[in-house]
PDB file of N, CA and C in Angstrom:
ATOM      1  N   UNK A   1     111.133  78.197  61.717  1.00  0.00           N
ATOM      2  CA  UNK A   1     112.084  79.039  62.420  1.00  0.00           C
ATOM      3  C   UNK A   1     112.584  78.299  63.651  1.00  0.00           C
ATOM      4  N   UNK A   2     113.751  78.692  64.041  1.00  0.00           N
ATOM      5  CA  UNK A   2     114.420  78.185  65.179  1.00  0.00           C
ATOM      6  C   UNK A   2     113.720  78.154  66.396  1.00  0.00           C
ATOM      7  N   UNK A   3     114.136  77.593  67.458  1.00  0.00           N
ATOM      8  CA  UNK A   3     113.327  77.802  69.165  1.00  0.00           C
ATOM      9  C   UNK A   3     114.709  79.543  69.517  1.00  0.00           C
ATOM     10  N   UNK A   4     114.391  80.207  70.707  1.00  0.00           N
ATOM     11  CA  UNK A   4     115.480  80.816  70.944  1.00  0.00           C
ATOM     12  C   UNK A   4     115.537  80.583  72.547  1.00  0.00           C
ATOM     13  N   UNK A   5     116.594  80.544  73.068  1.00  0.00           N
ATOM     14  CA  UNK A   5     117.380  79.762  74.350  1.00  0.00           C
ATOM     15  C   UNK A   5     117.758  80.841  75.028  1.00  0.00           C
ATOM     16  N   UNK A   6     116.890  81.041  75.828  1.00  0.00           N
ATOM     17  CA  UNK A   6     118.117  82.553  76.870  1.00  0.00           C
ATOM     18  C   UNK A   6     117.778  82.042  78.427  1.00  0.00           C
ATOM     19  N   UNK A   7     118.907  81.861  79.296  1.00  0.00           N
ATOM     20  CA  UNK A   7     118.736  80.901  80.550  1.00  0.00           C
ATOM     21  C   UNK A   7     118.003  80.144  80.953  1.00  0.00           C
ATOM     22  N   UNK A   8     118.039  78.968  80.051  1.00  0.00           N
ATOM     23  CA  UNK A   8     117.631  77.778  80.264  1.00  0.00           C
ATOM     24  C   UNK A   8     116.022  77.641  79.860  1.00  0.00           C
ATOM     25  N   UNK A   9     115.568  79.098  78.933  1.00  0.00           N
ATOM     26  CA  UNK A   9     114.025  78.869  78.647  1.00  0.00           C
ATOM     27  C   UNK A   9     114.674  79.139  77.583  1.00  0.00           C
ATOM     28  N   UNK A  10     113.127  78.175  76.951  1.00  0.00           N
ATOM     29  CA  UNK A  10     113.059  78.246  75.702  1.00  0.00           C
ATOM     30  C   UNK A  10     111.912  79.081  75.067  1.00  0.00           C
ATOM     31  N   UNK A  11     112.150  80.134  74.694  1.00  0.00           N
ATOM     32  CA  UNK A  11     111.045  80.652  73.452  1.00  0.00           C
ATOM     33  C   UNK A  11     110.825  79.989  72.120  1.00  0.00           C
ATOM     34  N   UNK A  12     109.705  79.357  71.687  1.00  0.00           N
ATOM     35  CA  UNK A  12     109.044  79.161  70.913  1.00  0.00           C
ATOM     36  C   UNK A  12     107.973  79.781  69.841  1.00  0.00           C
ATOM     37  N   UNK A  13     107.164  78.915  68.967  1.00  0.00           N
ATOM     38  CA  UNK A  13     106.083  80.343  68.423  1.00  0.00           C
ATOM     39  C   UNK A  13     105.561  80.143  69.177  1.00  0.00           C
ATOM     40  N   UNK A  14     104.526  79.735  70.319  1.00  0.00           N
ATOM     41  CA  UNK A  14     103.559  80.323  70.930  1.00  0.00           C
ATOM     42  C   UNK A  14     104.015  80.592  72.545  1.00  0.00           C
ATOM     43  N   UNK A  15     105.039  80.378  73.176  1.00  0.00           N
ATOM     44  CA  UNK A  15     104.787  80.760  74.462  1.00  0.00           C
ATOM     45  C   UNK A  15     106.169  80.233  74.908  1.00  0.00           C
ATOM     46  N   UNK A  16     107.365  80.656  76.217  1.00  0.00           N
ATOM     47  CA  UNK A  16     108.289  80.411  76.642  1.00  0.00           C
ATOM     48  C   UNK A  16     107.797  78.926  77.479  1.00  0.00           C
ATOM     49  N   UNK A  17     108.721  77.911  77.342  1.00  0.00           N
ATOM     50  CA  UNK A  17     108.288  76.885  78.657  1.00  0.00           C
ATOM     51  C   UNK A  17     110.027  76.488  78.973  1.00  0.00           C
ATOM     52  N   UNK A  18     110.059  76.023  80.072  1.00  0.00           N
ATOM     53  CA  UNK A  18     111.370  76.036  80.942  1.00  0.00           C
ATOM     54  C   UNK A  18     111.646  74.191  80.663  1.00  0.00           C
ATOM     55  N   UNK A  19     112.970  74.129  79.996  1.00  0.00           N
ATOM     56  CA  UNK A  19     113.276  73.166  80.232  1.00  0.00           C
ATOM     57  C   UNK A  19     113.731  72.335  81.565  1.00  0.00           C
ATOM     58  N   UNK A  20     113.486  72.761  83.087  1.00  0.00           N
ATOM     59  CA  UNK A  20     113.342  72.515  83.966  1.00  0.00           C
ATOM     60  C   UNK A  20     112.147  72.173  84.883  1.00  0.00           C
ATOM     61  N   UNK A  21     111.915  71.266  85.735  1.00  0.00           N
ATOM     62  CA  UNK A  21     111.178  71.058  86.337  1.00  0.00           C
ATOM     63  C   UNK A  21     110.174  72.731  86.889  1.00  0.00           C
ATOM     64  N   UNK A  22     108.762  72.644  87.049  1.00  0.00           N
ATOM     65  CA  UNK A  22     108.277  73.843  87.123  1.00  0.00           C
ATOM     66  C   UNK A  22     108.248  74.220  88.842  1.00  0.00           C
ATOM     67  N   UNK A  23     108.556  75.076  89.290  1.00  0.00           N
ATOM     68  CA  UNK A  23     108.740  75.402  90.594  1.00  0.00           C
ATOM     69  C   UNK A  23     107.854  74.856  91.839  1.00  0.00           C
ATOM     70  N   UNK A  24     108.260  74.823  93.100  1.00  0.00           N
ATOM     71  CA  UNK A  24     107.150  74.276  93.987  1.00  0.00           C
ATOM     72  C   UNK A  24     106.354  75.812  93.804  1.00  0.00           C
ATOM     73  N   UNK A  25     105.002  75.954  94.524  1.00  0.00           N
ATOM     74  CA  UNK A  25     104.022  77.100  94.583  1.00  0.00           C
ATOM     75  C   UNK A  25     104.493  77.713  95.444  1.00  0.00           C
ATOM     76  N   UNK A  26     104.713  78.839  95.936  1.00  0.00           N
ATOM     77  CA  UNK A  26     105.165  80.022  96.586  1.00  0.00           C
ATOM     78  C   UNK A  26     103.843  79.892  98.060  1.00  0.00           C
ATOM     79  N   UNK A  27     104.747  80.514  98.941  1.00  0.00           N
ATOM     80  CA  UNK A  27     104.091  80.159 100.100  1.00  0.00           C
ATOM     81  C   UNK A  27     102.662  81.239 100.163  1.00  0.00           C
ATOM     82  N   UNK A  28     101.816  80.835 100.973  1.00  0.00           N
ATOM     83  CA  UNK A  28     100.903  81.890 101.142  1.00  0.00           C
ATOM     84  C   UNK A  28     101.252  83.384 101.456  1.00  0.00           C
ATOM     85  N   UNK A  29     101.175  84.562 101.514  1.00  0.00           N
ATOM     86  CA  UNK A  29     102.038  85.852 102.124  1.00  0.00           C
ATOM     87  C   UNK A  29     101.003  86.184 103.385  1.00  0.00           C
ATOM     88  N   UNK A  30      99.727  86.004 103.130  1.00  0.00           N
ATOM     89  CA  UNK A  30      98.645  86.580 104.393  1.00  0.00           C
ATOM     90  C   UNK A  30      97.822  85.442 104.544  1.00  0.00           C
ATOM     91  N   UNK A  31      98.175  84.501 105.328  1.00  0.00           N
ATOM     92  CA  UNK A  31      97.318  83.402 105.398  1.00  0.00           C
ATOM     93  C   UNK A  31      96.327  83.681 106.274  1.00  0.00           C
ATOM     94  N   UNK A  32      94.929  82.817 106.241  1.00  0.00           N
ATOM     95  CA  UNK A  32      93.710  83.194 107.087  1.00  0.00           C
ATOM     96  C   UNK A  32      94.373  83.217 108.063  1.00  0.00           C
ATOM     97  N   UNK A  33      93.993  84.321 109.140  1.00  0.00           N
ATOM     98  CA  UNK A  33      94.518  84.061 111.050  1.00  0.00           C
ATOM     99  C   UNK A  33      94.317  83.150 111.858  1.00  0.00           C
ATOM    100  N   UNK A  34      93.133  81.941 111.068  1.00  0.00           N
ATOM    101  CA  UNK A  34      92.971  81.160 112.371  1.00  0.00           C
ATOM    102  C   UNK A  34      93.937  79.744 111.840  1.00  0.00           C
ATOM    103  N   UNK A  35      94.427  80.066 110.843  1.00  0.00           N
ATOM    104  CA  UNK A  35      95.542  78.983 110.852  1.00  0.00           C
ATOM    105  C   UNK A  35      96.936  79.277 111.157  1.00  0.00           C
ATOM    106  N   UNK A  36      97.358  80.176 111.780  1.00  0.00           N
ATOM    107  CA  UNK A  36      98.329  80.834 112.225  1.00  0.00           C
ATOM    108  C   UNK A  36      98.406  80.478 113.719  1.00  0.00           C
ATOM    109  N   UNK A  37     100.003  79.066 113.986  1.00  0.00           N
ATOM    110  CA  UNK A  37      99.566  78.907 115.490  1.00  0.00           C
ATOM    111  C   UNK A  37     100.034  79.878 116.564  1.00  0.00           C
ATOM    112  N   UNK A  38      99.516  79.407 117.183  1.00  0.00           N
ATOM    113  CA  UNK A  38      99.226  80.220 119.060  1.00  0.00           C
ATOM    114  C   UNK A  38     101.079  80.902 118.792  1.00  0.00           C
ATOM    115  N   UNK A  39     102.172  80.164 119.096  1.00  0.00           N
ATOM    116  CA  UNK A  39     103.501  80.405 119.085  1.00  0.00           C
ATOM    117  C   UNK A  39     103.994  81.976 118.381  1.00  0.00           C
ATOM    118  N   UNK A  40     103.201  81.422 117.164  1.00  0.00           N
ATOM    119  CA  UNK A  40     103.592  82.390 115.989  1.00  0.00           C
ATOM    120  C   UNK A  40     103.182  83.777 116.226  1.00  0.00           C
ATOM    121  N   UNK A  41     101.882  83.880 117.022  1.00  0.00           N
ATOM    122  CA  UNK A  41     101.013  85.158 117.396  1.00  0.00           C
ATOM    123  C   UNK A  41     101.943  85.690 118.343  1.00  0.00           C
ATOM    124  N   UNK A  42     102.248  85.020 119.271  1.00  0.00           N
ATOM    125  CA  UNK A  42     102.805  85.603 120.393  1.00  0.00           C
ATOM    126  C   UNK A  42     103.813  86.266 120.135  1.00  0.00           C
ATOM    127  N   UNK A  43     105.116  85.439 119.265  1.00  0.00           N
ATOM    128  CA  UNK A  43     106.322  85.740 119.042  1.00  0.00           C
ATOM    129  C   UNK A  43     105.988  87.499 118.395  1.00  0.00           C
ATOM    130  N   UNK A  44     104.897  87.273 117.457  1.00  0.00           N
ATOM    131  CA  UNK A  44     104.358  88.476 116.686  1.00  0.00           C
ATOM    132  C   UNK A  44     104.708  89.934 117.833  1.00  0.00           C
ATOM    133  N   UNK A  45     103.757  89.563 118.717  1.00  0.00           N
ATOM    134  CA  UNK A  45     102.944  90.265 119.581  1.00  0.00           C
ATOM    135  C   UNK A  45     104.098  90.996 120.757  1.00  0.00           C
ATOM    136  N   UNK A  46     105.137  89.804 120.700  1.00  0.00           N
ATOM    137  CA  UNK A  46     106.448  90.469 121.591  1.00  0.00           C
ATOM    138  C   UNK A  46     107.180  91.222 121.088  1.00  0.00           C
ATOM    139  N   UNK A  47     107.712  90.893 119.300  1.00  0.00           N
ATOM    140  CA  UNK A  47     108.577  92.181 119.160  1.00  0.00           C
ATOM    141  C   UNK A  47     107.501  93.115 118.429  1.00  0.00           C
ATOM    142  N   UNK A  48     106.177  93.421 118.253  1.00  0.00           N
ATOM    143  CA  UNK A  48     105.759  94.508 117.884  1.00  0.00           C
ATOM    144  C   UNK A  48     105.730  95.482 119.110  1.00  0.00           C
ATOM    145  N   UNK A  49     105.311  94.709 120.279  1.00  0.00           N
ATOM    146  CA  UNK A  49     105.552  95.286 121.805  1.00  0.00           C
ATOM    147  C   UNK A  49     107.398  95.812 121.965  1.00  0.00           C
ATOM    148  N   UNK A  50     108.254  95.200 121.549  1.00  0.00           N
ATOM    149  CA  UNK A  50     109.055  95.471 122.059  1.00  0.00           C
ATOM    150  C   UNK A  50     109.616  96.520 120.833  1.00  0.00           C
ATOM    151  N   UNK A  51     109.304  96.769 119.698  1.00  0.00           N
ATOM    152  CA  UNK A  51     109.625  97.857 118.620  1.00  0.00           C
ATOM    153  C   UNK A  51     109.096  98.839 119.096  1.00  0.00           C
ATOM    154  N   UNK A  52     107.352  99.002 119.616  1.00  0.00           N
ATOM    155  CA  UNK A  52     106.723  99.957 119.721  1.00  0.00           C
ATOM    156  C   UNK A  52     107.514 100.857 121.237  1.00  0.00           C
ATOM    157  N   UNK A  53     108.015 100.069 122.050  1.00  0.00           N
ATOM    158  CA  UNK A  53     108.989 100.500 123.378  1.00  0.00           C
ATOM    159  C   UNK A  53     110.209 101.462 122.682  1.00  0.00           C
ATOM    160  N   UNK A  54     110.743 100.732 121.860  1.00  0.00           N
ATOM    161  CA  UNK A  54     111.627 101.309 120.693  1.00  0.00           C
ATOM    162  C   UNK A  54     112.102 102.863 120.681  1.00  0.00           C
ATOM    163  N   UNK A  55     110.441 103.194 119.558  1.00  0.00           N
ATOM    164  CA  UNK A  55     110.337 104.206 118.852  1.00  0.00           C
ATOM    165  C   UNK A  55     109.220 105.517 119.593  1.00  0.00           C
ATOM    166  N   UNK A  56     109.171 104.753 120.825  1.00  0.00           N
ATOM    167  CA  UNK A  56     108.789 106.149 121.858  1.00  0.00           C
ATOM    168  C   UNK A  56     108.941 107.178 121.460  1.00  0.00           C
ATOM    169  N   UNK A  57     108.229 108.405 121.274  1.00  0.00           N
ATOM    170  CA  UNK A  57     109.147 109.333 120.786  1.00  0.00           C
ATOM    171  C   UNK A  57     109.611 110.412 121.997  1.00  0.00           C
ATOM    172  N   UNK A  58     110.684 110.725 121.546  1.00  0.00           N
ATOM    173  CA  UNK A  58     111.267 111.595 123.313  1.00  0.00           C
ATOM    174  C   UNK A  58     111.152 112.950 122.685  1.00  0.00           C
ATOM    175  N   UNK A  59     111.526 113.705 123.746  1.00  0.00           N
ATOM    176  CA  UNK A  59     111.478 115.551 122.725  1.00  0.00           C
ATOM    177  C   UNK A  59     112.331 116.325 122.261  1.00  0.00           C
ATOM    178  N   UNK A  60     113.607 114.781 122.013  1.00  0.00           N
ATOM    179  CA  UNK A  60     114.412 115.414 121.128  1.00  0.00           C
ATOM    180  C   UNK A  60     113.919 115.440 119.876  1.00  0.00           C
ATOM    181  N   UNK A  61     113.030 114.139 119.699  1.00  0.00           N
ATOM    182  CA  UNK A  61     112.800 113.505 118.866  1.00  0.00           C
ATOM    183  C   UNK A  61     111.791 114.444 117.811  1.00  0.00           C
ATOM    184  N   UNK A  62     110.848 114.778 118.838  1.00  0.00           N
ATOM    185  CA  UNK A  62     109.652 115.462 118.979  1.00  0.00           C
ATOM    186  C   UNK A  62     110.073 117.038 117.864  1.00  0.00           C
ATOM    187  N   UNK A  63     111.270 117.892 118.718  1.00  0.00           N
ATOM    188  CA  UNK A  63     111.790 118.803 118.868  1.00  0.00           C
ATOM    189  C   UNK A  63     112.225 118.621 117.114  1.00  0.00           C
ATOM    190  N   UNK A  64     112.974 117.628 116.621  1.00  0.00           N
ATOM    191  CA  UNK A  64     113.923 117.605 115.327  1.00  0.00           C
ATOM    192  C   UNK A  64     112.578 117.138 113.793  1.00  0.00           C
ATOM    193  N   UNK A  65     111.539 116.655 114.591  1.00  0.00           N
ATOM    194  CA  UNK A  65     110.216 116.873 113.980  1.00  0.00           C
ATOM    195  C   UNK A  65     110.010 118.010 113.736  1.00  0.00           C
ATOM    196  N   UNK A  66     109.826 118.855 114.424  1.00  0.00           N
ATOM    197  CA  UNK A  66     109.213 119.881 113.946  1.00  0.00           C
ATOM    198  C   UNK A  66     110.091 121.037 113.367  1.00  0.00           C
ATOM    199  N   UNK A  67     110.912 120.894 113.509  1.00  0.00           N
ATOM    200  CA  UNK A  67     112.312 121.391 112.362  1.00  0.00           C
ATOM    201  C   UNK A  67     112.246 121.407 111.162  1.00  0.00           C
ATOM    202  N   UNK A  68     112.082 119.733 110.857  1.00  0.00           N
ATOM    203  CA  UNK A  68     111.737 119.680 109.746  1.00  0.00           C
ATOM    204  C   UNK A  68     110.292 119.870 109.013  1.00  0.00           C
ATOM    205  N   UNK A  69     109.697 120.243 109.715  1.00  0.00           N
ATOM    206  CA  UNK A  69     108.701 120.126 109.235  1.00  0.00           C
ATOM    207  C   UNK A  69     108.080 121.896 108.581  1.00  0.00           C
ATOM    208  N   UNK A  70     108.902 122.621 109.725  1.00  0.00           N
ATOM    209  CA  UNK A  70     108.918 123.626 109.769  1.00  0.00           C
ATOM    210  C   UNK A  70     109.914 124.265 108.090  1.00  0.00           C
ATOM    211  N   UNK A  71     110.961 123.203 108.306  1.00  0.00           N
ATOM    212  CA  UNK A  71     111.981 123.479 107.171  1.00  0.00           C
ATOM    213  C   UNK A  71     110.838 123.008 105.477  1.00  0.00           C
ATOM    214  N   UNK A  72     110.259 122.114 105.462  1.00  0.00           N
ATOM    215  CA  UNK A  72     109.462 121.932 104.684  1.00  0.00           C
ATOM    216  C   UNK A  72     108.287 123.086 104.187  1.00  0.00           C
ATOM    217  N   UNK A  73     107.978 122.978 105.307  1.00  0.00           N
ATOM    218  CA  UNK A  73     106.682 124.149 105.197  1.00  0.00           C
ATOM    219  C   UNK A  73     107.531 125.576 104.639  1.00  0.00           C
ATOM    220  N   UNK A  74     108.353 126.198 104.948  1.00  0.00           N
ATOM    221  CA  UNK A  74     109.062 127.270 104.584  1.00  0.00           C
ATOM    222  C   UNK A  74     109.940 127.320 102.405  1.00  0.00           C
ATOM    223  N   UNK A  75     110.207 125.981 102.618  1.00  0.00           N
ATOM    224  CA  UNK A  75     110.663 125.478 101.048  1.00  0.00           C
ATOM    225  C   UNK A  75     108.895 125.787 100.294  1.00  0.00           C
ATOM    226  N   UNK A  76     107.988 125.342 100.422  1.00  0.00           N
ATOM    227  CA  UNK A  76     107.053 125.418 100.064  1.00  0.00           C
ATOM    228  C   UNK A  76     106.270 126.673  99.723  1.00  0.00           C
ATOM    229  N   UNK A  77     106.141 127.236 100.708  1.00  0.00           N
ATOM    230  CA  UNK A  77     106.012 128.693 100.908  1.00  0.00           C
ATOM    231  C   UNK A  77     106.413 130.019 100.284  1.00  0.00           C
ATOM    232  N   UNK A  78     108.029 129.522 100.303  1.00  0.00           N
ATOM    233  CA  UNK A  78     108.942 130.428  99.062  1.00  0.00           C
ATOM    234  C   UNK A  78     109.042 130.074  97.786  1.00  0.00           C
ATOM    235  N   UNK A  79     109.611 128.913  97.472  1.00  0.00           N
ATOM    236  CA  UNK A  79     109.982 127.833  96.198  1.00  0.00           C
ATOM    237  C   UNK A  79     108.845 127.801  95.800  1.00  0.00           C
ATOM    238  N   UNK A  80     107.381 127.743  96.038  1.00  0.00           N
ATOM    239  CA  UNK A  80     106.028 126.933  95.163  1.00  0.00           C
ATOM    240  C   UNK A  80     105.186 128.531  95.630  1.00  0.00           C
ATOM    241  N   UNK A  81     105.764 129.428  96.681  1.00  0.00           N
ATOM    242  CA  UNK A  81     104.629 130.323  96.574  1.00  0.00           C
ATOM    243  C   UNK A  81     102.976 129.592  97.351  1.00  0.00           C
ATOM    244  N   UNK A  82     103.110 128.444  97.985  1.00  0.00           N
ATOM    245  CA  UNK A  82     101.948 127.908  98.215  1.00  0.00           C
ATOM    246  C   UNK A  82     102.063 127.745 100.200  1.00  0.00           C
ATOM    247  N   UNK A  83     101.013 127.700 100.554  1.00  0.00           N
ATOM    248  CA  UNK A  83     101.058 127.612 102.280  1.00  0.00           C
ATOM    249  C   UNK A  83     100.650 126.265 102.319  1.00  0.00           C
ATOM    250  N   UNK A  84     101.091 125.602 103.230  1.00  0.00           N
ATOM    251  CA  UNK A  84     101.025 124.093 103.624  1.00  0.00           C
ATOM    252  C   UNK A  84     100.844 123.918 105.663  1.00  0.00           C
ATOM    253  N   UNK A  85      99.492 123.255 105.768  1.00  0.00           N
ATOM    254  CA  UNK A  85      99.661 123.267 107.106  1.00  0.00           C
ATOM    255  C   UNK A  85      99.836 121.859 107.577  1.00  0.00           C
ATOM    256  N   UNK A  86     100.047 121.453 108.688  1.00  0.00           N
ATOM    257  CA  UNK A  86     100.581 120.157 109.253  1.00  0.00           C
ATOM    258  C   UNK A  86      99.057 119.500 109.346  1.00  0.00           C
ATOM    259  N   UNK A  87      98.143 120.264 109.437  1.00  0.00           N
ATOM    260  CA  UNK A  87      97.183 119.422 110.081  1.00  0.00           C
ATOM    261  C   UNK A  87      95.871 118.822 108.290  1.00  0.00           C
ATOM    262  N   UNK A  88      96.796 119.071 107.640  1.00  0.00           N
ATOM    263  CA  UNK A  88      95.860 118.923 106.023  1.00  0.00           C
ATOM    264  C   UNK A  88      96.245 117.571 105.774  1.00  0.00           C
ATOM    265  N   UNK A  89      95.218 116.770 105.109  1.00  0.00           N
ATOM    266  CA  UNK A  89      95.663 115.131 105.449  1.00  0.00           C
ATOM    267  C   UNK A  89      96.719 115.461 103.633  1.00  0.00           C
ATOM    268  N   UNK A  90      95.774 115.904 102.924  1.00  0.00           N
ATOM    269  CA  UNK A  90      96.680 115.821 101.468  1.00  0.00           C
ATOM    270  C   UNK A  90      98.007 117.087 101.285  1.00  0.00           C
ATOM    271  N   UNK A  91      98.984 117.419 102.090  1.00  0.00           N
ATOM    272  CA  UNK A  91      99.612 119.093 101.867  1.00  0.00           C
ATOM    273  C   UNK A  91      99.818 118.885 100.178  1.00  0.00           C
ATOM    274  N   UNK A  92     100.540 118.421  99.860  1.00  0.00           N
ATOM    275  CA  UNK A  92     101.305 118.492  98.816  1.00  0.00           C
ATOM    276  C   UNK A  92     100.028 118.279  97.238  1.00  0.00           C
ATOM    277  N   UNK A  93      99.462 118.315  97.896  1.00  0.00           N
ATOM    278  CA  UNK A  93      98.497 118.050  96.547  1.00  0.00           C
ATOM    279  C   UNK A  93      96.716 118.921  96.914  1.00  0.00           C
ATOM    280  N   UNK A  94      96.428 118.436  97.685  1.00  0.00           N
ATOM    281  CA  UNK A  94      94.477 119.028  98.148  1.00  0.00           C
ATOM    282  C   UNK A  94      94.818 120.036  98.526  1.00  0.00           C
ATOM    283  N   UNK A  95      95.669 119.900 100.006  1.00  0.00           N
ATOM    284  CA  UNK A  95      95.432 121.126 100.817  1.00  0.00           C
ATOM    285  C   UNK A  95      96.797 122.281 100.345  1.00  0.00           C
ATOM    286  N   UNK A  96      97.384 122.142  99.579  1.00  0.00           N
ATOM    287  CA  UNK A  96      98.064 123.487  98.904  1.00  0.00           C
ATOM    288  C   UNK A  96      96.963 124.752  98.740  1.00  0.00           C
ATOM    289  N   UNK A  97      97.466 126.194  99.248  1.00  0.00           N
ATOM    290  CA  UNK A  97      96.852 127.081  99.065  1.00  0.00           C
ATOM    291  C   UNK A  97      97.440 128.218  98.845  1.00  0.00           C
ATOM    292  N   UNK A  98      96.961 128.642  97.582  1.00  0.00           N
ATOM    293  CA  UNK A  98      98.228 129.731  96.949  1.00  0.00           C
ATOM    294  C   UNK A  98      97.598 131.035  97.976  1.00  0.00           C
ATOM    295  N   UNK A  99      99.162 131.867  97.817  1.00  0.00           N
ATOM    296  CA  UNK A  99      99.033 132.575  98.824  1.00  0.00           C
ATOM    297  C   UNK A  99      98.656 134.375  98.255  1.00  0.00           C
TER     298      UNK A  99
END
């Protein structure tokens, strides 16, 4: 039987191989920390500092939280017939409690 050719690989009977050179290895994603230099930490360390300044939360913020949350809890309540409180780590699944 034939090979079959679909972008630039080839399928064969036992296994696809690339008529191209095989890729360099993909970089590490979580490399150990102590090979991570000094520069790199810092740079880290400034915009997580400067995101966390960010997303302060103010009481508008605060305020449009609990709106929704309130708006949630009420869909739930009517629509599923079930009570849901803010402070249940699982609502939507453990802490559902028919009413």
């Amino acid at each position: 039987m034939g090979d079959l050719h679909l972008n630039g690989v080839v399928f064969g009977e036992d296994r696809p191989y690339s008529s191209s050179p095989p890729s360099p290895p993909l970089p590490v994603l979580n490399p150990d920390p102590s090979v991570v230099m000094e520069e790199a930490w810092s740079a880290a360390e400034e915009t997580t500092a400067e995101i966390l300044r960010r997303i302060q939360p103010t009481l508008a913020a605060d305020r449009r939280r609990r709106e929704v949350v309130d708006y949630v809890q009420r869909l739930i309540r009517f629509g599923a017939r079930c009570e849901v409180t803010e402070d249940e780590v699982f609502p939507l699944y453990m802490g559902a409690r028919k009413q």
